[in-house]
PDB file of N, CA and C in Angstrom:
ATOM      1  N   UNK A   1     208.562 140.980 197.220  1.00  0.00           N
ATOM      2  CA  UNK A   1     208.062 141.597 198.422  1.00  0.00           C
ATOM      3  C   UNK A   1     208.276 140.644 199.598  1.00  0.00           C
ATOM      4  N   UNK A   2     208.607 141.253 200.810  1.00  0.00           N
ATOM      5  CA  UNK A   2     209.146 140.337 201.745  1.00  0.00           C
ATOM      6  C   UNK A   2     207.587 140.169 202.986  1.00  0.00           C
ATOM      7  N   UNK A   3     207.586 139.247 203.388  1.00  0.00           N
ATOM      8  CA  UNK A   3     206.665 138.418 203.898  1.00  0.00           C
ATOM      9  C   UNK A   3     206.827 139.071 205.375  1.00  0.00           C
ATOM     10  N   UNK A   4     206.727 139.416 206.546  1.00  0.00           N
ATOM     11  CA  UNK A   4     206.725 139.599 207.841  1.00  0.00           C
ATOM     12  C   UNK A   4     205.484 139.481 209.079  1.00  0.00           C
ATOM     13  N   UNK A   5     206.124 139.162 210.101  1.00  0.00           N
ATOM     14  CA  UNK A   5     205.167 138.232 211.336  1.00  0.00           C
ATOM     15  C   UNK A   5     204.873 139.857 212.033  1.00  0.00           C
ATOM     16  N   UNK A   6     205.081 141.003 211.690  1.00  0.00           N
ATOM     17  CA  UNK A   6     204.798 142.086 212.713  1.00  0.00           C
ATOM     18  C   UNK A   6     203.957 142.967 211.846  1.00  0.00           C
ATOM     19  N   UNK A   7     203.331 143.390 213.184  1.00  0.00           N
ATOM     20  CA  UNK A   7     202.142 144.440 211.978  1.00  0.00           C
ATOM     21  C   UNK A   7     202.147 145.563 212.852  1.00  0.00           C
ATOM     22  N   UNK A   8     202.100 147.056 211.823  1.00  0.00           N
ATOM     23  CA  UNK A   8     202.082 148.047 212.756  1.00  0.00           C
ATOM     24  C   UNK A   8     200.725 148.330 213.206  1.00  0.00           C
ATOM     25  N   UNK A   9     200.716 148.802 214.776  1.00  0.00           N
ATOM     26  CA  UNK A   9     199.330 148.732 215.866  1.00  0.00           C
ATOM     27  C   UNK A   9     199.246 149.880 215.823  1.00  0.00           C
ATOM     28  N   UNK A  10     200.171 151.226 215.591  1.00  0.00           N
ATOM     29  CA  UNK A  10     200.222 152.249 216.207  1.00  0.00           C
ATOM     30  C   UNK A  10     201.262 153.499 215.334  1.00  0.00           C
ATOM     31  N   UNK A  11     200.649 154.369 215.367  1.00  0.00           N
ATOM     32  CA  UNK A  11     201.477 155.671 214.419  1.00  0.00           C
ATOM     33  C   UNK A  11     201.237 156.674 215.555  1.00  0.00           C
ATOM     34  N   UNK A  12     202.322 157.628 216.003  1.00  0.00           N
ATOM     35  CA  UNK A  12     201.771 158.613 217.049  1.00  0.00           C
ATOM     36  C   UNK A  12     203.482 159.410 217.984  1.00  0.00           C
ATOM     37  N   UNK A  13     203.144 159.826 218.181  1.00  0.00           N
ATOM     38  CA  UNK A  13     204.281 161.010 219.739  1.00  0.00           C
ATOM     39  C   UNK A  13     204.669 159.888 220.356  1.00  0.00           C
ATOM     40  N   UNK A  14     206.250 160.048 220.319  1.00  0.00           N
ATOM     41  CA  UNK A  14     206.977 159.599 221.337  1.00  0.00           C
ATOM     42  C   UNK A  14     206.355 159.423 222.765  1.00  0.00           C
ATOM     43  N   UNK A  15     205.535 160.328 223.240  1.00  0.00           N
ATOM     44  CA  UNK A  15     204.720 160.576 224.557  1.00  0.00           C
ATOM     45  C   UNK A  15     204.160 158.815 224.821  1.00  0.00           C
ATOM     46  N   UNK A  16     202.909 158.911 223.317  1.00  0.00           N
ATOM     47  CA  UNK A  16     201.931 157.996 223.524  1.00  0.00           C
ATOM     48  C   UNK A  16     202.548 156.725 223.269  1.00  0.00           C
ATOM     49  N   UNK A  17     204.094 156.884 222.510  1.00  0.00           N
ATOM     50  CA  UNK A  17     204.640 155.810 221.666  1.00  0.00           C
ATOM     51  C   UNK A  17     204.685 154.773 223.196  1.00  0.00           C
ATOM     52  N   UNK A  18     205.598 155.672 224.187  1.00  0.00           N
ATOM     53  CA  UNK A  18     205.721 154.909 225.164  1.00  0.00           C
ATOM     54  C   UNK A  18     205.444 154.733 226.358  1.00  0.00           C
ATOM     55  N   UNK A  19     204.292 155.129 226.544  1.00  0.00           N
ATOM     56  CA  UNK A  19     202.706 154.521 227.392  1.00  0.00           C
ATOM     57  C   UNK A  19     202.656 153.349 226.865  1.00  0.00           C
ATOM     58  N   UNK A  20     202.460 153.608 225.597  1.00  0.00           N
ATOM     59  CA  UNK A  20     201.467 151.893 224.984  1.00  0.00           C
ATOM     60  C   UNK A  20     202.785 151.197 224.934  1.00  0.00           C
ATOM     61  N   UNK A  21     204.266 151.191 225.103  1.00  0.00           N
ATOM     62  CA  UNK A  21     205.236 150.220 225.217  1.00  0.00           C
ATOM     63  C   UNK A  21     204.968 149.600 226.542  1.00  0.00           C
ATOM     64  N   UNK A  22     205.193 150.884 227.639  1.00  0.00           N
ATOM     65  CA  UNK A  22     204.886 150.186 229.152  1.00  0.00           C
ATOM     66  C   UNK A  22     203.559 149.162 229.519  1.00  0.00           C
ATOM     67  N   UNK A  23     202.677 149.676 228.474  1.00  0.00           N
ATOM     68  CA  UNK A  23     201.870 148.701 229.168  1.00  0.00           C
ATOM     69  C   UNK A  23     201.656 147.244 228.125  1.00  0.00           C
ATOM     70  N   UNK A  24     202.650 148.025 226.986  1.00  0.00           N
ATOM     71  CA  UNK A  24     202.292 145.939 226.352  1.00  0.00           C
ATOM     72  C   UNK A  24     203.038 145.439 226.898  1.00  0.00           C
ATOM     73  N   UNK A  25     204.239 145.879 227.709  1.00  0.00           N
ATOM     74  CA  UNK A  25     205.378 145.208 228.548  1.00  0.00           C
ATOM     75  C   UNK A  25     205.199 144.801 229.381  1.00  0.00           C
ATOM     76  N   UNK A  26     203.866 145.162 230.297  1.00  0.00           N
ATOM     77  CA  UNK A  26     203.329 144.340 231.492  1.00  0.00           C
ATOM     78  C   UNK A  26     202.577 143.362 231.144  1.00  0.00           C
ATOM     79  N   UNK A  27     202.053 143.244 229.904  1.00  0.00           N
ATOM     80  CA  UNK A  27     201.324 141.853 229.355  1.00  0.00           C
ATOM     81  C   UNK A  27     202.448 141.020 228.907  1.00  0.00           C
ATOM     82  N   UNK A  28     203.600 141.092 228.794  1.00  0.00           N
ATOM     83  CA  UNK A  28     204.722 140.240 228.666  1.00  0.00           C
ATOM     84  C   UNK A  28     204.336 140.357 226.546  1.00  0.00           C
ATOM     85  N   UNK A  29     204.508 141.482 225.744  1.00  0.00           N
ATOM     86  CA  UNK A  29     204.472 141.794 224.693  1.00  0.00           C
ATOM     87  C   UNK A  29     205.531 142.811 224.196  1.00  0.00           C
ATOM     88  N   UNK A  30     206.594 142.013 223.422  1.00  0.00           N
ATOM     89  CA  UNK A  30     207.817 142.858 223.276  1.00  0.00           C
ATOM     90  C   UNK A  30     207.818 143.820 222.004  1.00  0.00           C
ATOM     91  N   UNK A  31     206.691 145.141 221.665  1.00  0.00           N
ATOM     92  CA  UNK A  31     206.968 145.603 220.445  1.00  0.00           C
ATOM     93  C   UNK A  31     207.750 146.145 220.012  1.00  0.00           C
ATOM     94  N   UNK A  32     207.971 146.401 218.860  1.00  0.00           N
ATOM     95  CA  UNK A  32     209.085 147.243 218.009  1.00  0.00           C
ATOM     96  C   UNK A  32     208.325 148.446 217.545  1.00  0.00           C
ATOM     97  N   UNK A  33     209.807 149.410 217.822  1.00  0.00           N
ATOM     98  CA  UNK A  33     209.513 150.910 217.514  1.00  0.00           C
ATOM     99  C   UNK A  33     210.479 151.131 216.381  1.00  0.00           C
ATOM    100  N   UNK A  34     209.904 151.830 215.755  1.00  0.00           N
ATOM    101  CA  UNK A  34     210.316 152.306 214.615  1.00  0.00           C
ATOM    102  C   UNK A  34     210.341 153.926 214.327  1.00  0.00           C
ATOM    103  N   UNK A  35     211.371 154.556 214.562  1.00  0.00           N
ATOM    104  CA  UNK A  35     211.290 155.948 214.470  1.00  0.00           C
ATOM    105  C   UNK A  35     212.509 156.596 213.525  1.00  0.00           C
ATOM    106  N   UNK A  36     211.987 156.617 212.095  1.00  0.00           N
ATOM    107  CA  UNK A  36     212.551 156.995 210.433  1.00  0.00           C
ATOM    108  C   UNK A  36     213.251 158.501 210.631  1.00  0.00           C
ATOM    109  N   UNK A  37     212.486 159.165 211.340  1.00  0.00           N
ATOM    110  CA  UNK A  37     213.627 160.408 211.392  1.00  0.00           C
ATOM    111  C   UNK A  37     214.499 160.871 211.963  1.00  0.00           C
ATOM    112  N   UNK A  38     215.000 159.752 213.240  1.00  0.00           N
ATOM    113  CA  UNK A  38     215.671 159.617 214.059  1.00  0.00           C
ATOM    114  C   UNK A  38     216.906 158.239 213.616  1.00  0.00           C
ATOM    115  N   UNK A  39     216.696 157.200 212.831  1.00  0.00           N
ATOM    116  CA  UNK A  39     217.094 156.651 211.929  1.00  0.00           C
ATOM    117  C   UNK A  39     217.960 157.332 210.996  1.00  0.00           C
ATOM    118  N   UNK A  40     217.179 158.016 210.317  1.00  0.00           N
ATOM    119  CA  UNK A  40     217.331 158.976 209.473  1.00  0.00           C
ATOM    120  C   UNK A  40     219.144 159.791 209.643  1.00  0.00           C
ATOM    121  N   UNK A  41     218.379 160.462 210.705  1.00  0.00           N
ATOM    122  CA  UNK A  41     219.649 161.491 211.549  1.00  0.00           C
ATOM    123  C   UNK A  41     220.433 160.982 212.067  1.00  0.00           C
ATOM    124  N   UNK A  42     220.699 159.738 212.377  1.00  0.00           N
ATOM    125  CA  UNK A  42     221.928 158.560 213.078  1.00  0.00           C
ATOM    126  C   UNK A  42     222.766 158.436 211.445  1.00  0.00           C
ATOM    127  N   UNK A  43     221.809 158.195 210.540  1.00  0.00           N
ATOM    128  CA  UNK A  43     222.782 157.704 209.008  1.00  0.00           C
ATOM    129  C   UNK A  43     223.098 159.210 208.477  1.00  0.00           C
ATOM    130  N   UNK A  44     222.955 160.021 209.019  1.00  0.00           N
ATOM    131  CA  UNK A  44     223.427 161.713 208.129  1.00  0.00           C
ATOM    132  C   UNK A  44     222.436 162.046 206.991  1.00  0.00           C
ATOM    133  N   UNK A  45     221.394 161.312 207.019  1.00  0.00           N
ATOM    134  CA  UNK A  45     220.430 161.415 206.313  1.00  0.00           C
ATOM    135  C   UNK A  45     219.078 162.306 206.808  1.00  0.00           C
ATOM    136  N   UNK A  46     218.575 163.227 206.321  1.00  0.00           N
ATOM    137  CA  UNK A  46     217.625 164.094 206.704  1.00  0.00           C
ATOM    138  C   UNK A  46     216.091 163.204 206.664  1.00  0.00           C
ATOM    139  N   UNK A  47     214.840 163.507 206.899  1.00  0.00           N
ATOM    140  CA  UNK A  47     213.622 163.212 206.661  1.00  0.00           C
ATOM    141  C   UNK A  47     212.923 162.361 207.365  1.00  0.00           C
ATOM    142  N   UNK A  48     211.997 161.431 207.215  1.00  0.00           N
ATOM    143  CA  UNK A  48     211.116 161.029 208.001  1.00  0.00           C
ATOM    144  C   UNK A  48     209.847 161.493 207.787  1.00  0.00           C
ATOM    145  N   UNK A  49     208.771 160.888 208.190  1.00  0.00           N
ATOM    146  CA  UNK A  49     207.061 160.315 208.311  1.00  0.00           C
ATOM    147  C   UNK A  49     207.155 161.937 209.384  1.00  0.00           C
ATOM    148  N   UNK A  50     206.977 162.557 210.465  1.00  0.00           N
ATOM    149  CA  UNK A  50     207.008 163.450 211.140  1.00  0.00           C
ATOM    150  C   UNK A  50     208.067 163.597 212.100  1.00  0.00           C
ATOM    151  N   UNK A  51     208.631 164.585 212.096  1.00  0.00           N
ATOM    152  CA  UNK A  51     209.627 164.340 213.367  1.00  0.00           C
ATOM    153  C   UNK A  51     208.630 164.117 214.664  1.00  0.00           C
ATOM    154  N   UNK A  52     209.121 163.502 215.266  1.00  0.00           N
ATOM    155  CA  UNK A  52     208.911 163.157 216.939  1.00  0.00           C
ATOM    156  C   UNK A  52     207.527 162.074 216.719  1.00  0.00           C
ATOM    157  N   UNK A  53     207.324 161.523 215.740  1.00  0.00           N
ATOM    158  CA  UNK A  53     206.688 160.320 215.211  1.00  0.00           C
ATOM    159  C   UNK A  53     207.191 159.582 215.333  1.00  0.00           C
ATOM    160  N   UNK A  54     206.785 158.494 216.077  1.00  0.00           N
ATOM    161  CA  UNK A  54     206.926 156.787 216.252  1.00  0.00           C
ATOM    162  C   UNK A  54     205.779 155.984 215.284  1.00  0.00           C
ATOM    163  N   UNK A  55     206.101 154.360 215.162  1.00  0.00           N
ATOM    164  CA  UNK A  55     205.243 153.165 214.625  1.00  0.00           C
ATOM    165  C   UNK A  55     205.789 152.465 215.514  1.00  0.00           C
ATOM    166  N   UNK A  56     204.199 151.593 216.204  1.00  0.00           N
ATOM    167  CA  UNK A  56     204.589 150.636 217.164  1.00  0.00           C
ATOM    168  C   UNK A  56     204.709 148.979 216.134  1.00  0.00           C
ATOM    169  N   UNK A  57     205.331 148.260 216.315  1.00  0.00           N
ATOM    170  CA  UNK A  57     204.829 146.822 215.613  1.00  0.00           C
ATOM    171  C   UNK A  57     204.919 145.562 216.850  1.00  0.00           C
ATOM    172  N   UNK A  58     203.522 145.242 216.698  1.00  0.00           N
ATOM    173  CA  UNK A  58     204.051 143.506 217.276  1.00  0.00           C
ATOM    174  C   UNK A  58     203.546 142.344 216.575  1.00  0.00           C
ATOM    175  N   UNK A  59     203.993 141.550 217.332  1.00  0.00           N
ATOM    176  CA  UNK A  59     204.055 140.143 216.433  1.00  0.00           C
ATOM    177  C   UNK A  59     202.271 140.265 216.286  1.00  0.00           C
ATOM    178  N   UNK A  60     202.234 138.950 215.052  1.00  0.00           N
ATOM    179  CA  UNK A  60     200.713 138.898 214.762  1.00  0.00           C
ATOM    180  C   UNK A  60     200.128 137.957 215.735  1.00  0.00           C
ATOM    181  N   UNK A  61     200.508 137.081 216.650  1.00  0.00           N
ATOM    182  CA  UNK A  61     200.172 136.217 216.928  1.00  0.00           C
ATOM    183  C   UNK A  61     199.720 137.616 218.251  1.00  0.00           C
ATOM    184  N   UNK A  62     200.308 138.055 218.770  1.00  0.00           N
ATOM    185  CA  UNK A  62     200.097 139.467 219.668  1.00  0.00           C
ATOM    186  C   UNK A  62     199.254 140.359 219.261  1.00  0.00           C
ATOM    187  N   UNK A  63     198.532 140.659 218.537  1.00  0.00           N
ATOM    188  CA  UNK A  63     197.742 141.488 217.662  1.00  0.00           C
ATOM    189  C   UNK A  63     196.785 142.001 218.729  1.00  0.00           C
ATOM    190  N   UNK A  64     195.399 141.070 218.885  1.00  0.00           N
ATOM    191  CA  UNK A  64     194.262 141.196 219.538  1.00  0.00           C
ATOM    192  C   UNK A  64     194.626 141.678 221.243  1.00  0.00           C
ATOM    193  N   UNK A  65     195.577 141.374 221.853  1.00  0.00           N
ATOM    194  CA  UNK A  65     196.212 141.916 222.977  1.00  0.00           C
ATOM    195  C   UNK A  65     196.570 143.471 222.868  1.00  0.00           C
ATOM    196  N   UNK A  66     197.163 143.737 221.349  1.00  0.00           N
ATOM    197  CA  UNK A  66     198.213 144.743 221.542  1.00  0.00           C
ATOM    198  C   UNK A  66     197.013 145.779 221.277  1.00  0.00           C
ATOM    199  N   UNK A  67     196.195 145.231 220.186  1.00  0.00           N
ATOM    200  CA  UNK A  67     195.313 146.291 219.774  1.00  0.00           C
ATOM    201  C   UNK A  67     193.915 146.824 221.042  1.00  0.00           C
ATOM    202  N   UNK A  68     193.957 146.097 221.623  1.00  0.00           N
ATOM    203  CA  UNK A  68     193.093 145.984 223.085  1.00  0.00           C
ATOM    204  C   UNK A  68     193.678 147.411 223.746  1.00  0.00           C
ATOM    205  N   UNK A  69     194.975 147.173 224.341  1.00  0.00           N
ATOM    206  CA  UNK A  69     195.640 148.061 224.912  1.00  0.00           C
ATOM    207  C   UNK A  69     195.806 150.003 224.174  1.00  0.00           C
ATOM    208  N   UNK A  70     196.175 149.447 222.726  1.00  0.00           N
ATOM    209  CA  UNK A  70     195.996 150.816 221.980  1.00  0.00           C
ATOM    210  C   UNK A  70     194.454 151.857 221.765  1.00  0.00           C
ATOM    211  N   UNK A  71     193.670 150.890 222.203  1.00  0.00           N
ATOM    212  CA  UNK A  71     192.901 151.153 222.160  1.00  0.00           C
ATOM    213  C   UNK A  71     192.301 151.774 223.505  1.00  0.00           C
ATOM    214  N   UNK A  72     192.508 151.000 224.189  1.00  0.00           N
ATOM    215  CA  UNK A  72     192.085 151.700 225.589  1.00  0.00           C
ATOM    216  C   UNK A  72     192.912 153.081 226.089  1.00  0.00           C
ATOM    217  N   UNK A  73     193.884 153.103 225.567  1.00  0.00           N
ATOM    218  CA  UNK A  73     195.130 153.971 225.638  1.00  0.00           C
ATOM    219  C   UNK A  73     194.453 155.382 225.239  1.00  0.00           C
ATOM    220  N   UNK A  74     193.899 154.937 224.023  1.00  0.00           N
ATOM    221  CA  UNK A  74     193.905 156.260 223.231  1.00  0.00           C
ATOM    222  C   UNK A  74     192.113 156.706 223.680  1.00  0.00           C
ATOM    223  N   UNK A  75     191.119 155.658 224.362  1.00  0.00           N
ATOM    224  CA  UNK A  75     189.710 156.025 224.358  1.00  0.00           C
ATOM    225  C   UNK A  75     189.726 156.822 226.130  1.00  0.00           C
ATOM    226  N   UNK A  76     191.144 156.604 226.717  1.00  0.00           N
ATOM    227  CA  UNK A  76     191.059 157.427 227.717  1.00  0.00           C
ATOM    228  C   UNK A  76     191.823 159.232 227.661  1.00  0.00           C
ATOM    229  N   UNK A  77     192.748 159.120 226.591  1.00  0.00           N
ATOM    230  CA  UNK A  77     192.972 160.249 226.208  1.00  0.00           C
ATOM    231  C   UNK A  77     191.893 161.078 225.249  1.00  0.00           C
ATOM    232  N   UNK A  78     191.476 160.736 224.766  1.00  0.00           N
ATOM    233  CA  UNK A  78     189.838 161.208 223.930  1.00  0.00           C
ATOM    234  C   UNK A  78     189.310 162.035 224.903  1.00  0.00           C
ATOM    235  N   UNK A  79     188.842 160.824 225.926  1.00  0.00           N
ATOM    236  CA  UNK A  79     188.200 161.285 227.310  1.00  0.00           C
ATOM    237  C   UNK A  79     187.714 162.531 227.541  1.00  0.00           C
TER     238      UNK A  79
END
């Protein structure tokens, strides 16, 4: 099993995927998106977690920042 420094913050719509990019990008936080059914459809391969589903990941050392932001993100869409 392989060891990795990124943890996913976030499962959700392209919409929300990239709100919460723009604003970890103004905290100077570079995450990774990960979108399997769009992946998927680039290799001629069908499937994926949901279409129009994203996973955000950032570094761990970024965590408590990133999760701050996802959070506020999503307690104003609740709203």
């Amino acid at each position: 099993m392989t060891k990795t420094n990124f943890i996913k913050i976030f499962t959700g719509n392209f919409i929300i995927v990239q709100r919460i990019v723009d604003e970890l990008k103004k905290i100077d936080i570079s995450p990774i998106v990960k979108d399997q059914t769009e992946s998927a459809r680039l290799a001629g391969f069908g499937g994926g977690i949901v279409p129009g589903f994203q996973q955000v990941f950032v570094h761990k050392d970024e965590l408590d920042k990133a999760v701050y932001i996802v959070e506020s993100i999503n307690a104003n869409l609740n709203a």
